[in-house]
Protein backbone atom coordinates (compact mmCIF):
# COMPACT_ATOMS: atom_id res chain seq x y z
CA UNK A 1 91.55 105.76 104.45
CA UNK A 2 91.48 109.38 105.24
CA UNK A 3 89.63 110.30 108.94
CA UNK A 4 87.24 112.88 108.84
CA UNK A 5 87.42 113.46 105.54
CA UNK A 6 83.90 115.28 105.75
CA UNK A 7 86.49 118.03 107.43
CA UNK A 8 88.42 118.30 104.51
CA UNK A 9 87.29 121.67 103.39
CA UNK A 10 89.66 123.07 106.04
CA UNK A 11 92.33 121.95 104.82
CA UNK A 12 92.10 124.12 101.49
CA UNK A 13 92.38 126.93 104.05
CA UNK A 14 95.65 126.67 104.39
CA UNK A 15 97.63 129.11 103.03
CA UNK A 16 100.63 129.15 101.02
CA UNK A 17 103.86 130.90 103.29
CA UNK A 18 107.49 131.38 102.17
CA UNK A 19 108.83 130.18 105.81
CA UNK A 20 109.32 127.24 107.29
CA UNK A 21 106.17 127.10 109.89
CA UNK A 22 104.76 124.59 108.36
CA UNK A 23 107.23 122.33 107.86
CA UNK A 24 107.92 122.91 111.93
CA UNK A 25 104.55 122.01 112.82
CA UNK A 26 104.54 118.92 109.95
CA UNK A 27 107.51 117.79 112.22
CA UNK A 28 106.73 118.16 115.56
CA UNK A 29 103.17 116.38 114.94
CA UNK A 30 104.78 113.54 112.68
CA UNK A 31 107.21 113.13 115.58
CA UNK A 32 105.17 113.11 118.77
CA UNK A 33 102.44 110.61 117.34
CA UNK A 34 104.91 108.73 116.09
CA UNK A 35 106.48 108.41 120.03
CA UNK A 36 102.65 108.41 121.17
CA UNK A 37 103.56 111.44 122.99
CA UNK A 38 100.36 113.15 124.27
CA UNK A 39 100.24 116.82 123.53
CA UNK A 40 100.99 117.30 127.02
CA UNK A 41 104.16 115.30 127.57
CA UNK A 42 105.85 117.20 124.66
CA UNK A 43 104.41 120.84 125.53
CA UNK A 44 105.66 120.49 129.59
CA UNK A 45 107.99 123.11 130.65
CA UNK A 46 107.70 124.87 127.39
CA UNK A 47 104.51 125.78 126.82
CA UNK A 48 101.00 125.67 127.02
CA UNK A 49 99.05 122.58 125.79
CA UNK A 50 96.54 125.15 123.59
CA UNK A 51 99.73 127.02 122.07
CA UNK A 52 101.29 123.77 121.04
CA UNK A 53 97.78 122.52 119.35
CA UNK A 54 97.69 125.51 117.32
CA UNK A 55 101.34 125.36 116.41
CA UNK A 56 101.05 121.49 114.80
CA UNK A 57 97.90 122.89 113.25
CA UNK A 58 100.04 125.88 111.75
CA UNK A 59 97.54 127.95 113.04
CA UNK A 60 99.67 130.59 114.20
CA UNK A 61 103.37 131.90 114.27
CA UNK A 62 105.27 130.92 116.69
CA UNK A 63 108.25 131.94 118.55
CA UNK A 64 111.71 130.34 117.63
CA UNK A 65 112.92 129.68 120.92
CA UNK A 66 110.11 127.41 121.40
CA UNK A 67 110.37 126.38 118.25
CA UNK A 68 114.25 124.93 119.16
CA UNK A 69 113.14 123.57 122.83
CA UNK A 70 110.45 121.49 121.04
CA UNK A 71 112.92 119.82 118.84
CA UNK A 72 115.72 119.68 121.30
CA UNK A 73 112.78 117.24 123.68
CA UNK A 74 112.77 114.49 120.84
CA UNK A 75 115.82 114.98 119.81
CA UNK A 76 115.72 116.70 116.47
CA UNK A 77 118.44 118.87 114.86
CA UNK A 78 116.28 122.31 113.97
CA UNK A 79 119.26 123.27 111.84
CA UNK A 80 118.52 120.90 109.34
CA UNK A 81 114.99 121.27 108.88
CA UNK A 82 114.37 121.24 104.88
CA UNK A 83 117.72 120.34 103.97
CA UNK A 84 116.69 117.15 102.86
CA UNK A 85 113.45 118.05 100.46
CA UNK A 86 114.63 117.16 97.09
CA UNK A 87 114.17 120.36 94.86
CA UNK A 88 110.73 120.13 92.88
CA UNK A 89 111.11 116.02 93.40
CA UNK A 90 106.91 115.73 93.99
CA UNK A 91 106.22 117.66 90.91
CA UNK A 92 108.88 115.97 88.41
CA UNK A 93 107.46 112.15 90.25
CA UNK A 94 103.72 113.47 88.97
CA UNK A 95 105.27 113.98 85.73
CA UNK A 96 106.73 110.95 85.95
CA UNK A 97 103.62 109.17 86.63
CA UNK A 98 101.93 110.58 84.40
CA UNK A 99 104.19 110.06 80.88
CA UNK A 100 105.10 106.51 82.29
CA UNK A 101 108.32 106.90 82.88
CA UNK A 102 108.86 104.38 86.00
CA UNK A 103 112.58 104.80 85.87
CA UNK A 104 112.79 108.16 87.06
CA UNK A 105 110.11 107.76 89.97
CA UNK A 106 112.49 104.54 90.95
CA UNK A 107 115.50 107.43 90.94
CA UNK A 108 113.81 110.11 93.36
CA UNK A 109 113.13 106.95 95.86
CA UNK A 110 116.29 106.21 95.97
CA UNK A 111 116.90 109.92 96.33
CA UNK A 112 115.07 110.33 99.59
CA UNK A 113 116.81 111.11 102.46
CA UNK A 114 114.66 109.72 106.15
CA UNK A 115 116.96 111.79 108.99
CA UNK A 116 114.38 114.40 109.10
CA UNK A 117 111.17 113.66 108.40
CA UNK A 118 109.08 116.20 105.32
CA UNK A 119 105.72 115.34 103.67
CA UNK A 120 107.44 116.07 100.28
CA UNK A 121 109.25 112.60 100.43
CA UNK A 122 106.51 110.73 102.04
CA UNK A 123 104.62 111.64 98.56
CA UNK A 124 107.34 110.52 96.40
CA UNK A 125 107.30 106.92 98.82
CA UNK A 126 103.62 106.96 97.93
CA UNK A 127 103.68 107.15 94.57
CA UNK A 128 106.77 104.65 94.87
CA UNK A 129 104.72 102.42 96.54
CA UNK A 130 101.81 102.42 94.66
CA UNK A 131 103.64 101.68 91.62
CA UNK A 132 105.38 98.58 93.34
CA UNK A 133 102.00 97.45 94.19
CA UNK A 134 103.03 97.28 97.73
CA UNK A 135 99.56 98.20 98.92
CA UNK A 136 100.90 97.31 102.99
CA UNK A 137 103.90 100.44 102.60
CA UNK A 138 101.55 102.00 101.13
CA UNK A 139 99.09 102.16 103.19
CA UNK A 140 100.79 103.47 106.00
CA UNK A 141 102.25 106.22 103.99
CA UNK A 142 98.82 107.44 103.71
CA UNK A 143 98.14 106.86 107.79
CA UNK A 144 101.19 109.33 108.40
CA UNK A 145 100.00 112.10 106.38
CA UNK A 146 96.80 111.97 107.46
CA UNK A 147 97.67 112.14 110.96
CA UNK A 148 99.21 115.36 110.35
CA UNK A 149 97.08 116.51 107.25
CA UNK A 150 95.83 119.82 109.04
CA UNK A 151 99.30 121.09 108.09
CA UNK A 152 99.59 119.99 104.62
CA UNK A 153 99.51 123.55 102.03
CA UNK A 154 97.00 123.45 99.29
CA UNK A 155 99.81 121.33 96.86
CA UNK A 156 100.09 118.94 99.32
CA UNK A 157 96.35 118.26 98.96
CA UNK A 158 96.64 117.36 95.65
CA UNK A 159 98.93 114.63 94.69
CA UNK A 160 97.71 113.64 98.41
CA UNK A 161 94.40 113.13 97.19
CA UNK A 162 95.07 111.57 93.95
CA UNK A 163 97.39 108.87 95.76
CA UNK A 164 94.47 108.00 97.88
CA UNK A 165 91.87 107.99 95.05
CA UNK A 166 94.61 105.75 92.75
CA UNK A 167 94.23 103.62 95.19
CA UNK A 168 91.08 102.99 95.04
CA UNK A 169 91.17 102.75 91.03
CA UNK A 170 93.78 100.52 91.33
CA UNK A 171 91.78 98.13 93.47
CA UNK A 172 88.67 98.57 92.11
CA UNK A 173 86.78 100.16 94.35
CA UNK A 174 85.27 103.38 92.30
CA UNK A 175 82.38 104.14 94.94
CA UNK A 176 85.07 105.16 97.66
CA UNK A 177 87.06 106.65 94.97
CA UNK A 178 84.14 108.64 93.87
CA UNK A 179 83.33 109.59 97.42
CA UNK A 180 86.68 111.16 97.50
CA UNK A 181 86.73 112.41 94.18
CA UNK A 182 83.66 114.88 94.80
CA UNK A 183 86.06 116.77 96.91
CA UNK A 184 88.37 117.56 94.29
CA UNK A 185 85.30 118.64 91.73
CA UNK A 186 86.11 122.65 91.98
CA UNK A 187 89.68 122.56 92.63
CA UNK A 188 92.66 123.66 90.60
CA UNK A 189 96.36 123.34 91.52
CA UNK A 190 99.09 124.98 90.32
CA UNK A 191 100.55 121.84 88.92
CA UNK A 192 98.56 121.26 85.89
CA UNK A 193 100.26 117.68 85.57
CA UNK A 194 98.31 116.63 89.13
CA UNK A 195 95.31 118.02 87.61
CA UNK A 196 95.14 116.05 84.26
CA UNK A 197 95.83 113.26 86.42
CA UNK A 198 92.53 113.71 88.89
CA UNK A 199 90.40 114.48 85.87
CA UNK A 200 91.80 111.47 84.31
CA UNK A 201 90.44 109.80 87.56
CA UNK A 202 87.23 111.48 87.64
CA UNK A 203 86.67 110.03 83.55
CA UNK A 204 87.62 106.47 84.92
CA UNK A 205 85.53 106.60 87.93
CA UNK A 206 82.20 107.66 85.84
CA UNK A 207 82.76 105.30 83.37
CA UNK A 208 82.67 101.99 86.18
CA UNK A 209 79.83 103.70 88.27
CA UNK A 210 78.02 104.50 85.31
CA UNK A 211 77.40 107.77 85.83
CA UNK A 212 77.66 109.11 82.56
CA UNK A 213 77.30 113.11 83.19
CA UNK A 214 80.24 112.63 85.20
CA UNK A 215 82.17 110.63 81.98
CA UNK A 216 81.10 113.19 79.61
CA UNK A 217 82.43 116.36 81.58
CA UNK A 218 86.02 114.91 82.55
CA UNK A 219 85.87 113.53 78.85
CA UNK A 220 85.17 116.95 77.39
CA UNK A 221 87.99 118.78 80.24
CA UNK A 222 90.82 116.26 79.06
CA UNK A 223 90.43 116.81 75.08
CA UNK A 224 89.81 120.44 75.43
CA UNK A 225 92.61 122.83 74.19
CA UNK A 226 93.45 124.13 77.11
CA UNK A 227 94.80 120.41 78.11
CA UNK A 228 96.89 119.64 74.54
CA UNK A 229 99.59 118.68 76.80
CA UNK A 230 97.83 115.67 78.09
CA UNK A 231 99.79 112.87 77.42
CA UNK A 232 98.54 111.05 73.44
CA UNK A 233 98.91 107.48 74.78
CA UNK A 234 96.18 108.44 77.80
CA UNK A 235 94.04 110.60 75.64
CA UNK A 236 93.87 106.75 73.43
CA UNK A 237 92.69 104.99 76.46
CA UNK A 238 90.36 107.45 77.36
CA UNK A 239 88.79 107.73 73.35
CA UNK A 240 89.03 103.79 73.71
CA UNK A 241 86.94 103.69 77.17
CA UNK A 242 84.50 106.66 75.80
CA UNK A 243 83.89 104.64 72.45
CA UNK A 244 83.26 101.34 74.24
CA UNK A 245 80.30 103.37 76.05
CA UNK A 246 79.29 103.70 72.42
CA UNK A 247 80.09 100.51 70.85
CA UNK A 248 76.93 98.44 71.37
CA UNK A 249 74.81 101.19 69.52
CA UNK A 250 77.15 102.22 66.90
CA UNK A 251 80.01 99.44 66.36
CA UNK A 252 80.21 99.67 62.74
CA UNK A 253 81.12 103.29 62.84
CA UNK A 254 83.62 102.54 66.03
CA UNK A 255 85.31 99.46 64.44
CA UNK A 256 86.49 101.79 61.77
CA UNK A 257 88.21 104.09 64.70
CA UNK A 258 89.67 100.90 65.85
CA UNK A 259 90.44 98.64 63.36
CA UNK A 260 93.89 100.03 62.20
CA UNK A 261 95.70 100.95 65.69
CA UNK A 262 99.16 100.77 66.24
CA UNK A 263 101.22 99.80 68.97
CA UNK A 264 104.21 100.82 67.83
CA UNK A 265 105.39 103.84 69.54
CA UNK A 266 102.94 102.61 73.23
CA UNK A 267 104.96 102.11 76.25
CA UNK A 268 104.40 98.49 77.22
CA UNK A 269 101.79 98.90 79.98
CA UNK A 270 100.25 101.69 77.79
CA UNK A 271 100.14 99.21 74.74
CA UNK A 272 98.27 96.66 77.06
CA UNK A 273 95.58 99.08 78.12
CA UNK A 274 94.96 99.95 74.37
CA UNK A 275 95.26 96.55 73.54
CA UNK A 276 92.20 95.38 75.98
CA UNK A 277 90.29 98.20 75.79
CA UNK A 278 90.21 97.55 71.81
CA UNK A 279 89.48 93.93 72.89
CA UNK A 280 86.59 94.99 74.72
CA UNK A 281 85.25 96.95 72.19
CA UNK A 282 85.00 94.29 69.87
CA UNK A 283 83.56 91.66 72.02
CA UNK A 284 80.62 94.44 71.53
CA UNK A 285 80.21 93.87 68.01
CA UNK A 286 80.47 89.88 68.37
CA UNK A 287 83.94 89.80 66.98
CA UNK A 288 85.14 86.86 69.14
CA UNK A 289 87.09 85.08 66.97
CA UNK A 290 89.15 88.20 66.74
CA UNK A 291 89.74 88.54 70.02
CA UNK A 292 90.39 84.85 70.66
CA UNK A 293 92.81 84.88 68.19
CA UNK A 294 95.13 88.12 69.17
CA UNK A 295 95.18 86.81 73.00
CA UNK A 296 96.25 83.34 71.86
CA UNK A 297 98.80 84.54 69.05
CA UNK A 298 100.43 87.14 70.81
CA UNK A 299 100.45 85.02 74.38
CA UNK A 300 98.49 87.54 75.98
CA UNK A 301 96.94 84.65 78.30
CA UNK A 302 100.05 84.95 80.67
CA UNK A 303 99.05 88.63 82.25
CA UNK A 304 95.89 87.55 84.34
CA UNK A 305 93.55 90.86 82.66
CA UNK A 306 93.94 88.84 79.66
CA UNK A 307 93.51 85.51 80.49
CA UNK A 308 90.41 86.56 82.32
CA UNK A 309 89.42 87.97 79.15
CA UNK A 310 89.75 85.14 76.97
CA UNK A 311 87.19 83.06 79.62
CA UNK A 312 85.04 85.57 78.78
CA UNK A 313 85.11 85.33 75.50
CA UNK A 314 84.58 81.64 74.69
CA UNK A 315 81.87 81.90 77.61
CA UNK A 316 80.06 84.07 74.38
CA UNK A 317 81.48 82.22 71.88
CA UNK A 318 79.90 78.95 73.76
CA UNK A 319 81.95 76.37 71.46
CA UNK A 320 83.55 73.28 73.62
CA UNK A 321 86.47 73.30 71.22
CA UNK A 322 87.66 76.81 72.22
CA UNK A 323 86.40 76.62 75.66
CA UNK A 324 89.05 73.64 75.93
CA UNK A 325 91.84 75.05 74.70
CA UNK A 326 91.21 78.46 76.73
CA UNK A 327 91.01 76.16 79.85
CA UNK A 328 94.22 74.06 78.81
CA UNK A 329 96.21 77.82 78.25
CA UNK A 330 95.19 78.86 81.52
CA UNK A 331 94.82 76.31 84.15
CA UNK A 332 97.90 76.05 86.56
CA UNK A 333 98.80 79.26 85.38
CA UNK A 334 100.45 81.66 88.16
CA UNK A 335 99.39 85.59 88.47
CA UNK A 336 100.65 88.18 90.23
CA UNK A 337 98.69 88.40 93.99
CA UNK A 338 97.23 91.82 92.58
CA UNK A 339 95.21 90.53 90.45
CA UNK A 340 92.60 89.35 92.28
CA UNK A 341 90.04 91.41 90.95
CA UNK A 342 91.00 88.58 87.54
CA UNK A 343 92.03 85.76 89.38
CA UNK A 344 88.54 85.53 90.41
CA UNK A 345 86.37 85.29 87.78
CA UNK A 346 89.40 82.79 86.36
CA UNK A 347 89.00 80.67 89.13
CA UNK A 348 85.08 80.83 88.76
CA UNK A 349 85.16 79.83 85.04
CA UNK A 350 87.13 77.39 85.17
CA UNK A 351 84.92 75.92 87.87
CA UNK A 352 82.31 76.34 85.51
CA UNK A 353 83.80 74.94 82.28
CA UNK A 354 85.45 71.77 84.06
CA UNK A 355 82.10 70.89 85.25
CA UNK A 356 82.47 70.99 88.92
CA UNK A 357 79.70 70.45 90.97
CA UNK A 358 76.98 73.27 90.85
CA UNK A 359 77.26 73.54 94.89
CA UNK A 360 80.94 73.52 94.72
CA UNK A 361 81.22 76.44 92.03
CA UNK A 362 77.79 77.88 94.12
CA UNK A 363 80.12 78.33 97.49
CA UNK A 364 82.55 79.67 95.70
CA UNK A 365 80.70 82.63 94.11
CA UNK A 366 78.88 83.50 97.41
CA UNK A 367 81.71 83.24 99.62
CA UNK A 368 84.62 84.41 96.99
CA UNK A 369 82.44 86.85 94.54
CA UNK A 370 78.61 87.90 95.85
CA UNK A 371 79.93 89.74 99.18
CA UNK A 372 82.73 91.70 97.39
CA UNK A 373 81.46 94.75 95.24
CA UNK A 374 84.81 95.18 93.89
CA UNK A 375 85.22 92.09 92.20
CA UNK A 376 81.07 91.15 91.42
CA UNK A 377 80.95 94.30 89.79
CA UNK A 378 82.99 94.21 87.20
CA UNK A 379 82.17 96.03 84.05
CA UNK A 380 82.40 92.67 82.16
CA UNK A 381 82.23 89.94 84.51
CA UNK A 382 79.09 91.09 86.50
CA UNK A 383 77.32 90.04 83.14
CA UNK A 384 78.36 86.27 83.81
CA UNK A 385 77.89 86.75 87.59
CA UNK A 386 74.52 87.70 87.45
CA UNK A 387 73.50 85.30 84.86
CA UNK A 388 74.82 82.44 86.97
CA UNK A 389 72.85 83.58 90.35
CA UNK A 390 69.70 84.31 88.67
CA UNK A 391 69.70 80.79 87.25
CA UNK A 392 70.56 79.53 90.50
CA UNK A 393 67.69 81.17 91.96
CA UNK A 394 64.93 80.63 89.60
CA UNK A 395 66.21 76.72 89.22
CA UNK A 396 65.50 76.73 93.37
CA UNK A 397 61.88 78.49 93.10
CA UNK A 398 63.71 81.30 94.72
CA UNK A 399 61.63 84.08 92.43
CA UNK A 400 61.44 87.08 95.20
CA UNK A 401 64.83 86.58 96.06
CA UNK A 402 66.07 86.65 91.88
CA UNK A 403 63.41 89.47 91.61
CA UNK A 404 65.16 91.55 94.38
CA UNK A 405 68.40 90.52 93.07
CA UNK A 406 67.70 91.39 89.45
CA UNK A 407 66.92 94.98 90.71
CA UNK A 408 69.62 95.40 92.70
CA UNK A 409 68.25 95.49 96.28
CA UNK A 410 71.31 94.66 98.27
CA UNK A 411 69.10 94.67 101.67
CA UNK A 412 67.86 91.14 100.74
CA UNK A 413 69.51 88.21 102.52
CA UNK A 414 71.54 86.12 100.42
CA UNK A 415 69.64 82.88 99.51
């Protein structure tokens, strides 16, 4: 998503400056790719192609009057430059983000103003965006800023970054969000909301790749003292995530941390992350009647993450009864196009539980599930995944192929 991104040491160079070069050269750059102007259409008759390079790259300090003849070319008013960066609006939409508080992200949208364009209100669109799901808008948010991300200061880089890398989270692909993450590892900003946030995303990424060193550091950063402000309702889904790690080994001791939580004072989408990752928790100590039961009384089957985990749980409970009513609940149900990551393994059980054919439910998984990490590698469903394609492969005398498979080596052709 970002190019180069091996180059990206360079832009922590960049130093902070009380004048407006920057936003000159964030300009100029923004507004010459974006007319697919080459660097020596827009520099003819003013100045040299070399001095104008350096100038988008804020790389030096440049003179006004060709500061004025570069904007009068494309037709930009270099009286107004600034005038429309809403005061502190990046830092107060982290915030935002952060406590939950969609609302007031929803207001600075609203508040942006497009007749000159500033990087400052592309990162409010991007964590608008995000937020809205609309992955396409998105997406070329991102493309902008990177085309011009050699002039982006040092607090730029951060809620930059940690749009790119929510990204990621948010569609489930940790590996690229860890490759991005590792870039981040030594870095501070002066916003200590943006930071709580990246550590945040450093805990979740550890926890789905496993890497447990990495869990246990971000764990320890975001319940030190120095971070008290971190918001209560994320330090719970953190605990929750860090105790289902420990669950398996030591559930009687973690069911008394989560037996008695309340909901009451969670922000909806905050209660439904506690909610599941309690859920989850207890599936580890073979409490599935439990689970069953709070999905199906409090209608929890209607938000796909939940429906998907009620398949999984009458997959372990194995009982026809409940596997029938969990596929009555379900099928013909309608989930929001996100959810794919869900909608997939729903699709796949129910395959499964209605008894379709085994070659039917077989070209599904290989052509729906097997080729995409992101949804085969769920930290649940990959259980039932790999299950199903070992059988497969042992049933067809296939034992090098399940033996490679069982270890992992992706290099072997799919049988």
């Amino acid at each position: 998503m970002i190019s180069k991104i091996e180059k990206f040491d360079l832009l922590l160079g960049n130093k902070k400056v009380s004048n407006k070069a920057y936003l000159y050269a964030q300009i100029i750059k923004n507004e010459r790719l974006r007319r697919k102007m080459t660097l020596q259409e827009m520099a003819r008759g003013i100045c040299s192609i070399s001095y104008l390079c350096k100038f988008e790259k804020n790389a030096i300090s440049v003179d006004e009057d060709y500061i004025k003849a570069i904007f009068e070319r494309v037709d930009l008013d270099y009286t107004k430059v600034g005038s429309n960066i809403i005061h502190n609006g990046v830092n107060e939409v982290i915030k935002a983000y952060l406590y939950g508080r969609n609302d007031d992200i929803n207001h600075f949208y609203t508040m942006i103003d497009d007749s000159l364009f500033n990087v400052q209100n592309y990162l409010i669109k991007g964590f608008y965006y995000l937020l809205q799901n609309q992955f396409a808008d998105f997406k070329n948010i991102i493309k902008t800023l990177d085309n011009i991300k050699d002039t982006l200061q040092l607090e730029d880089v951060g809620p930059f970054m940690f749009l790119v890398v929510e990204y990621y989270i948010r569609t489930n692909q940790f590996s690229d969000a860890s490759k991005y993450l590792q870039y981040l590892d030594k870095l501070t900003f002066e916003c200590q909301e943006i930071n709580w946030l990246i550590y945040e995303q450093q805990f979740i990424t550890g926890y789905h790749l496993k890497n447990f060193s990495m869990v246990n550091k971000y764990f320890n950063k975001l319940m030190t003292q120095l971070n008290i402000g971190f918001p209560n309702q994320r330090q719970l889904i953190i605990k929750l995530m860090m105790l289902d790690l420990n669950a398996k080994q030591y559930f009687k001791e973690v069911e008394q941390e989560i037996r008695n939580l309340s909901f009451e004072n969670l922000e909806n989408q905050f209660s439904l992350d506690v909610r599941y990752w309690k859920m989850v928790i207890l599936l580890k100590g073979d409490c599935w009647f439990d689970v069953y039961d709070e999905i199906y009384e409090q209608k929890l089957y209607h938000n796909a993450r939940f429906a998907a985990l009620l398949l999984y749980t009458v997959y372990l409970l194995d009982d026809e009864n409940y596997i029938n009513e969990a596929c009555e609940l379900i099928t013909n149900k309608l989930y929001d196009e996100n959810d794919l990551l869900h909608q997939r393994f729903i699709q796949f059980m129910l395959m499964k539980f209605k008894n379709e054919k085994k070659q039917v439910v077989l070209d599904f998984f290989k052509s729906e599930i097997l080729p995409h990490p992101t949804i085969s590698q769920h930290h649940l469903y990959h259980e039932v995944y790999n299950q199903f394609y070992l059988d497969y492969l042992v049933a067809s005398a296939k034992y090098k192929e399940a033996f490679y498979y069982s270890q992992g080596l992706k290099k072997i052709p799919i049988a």
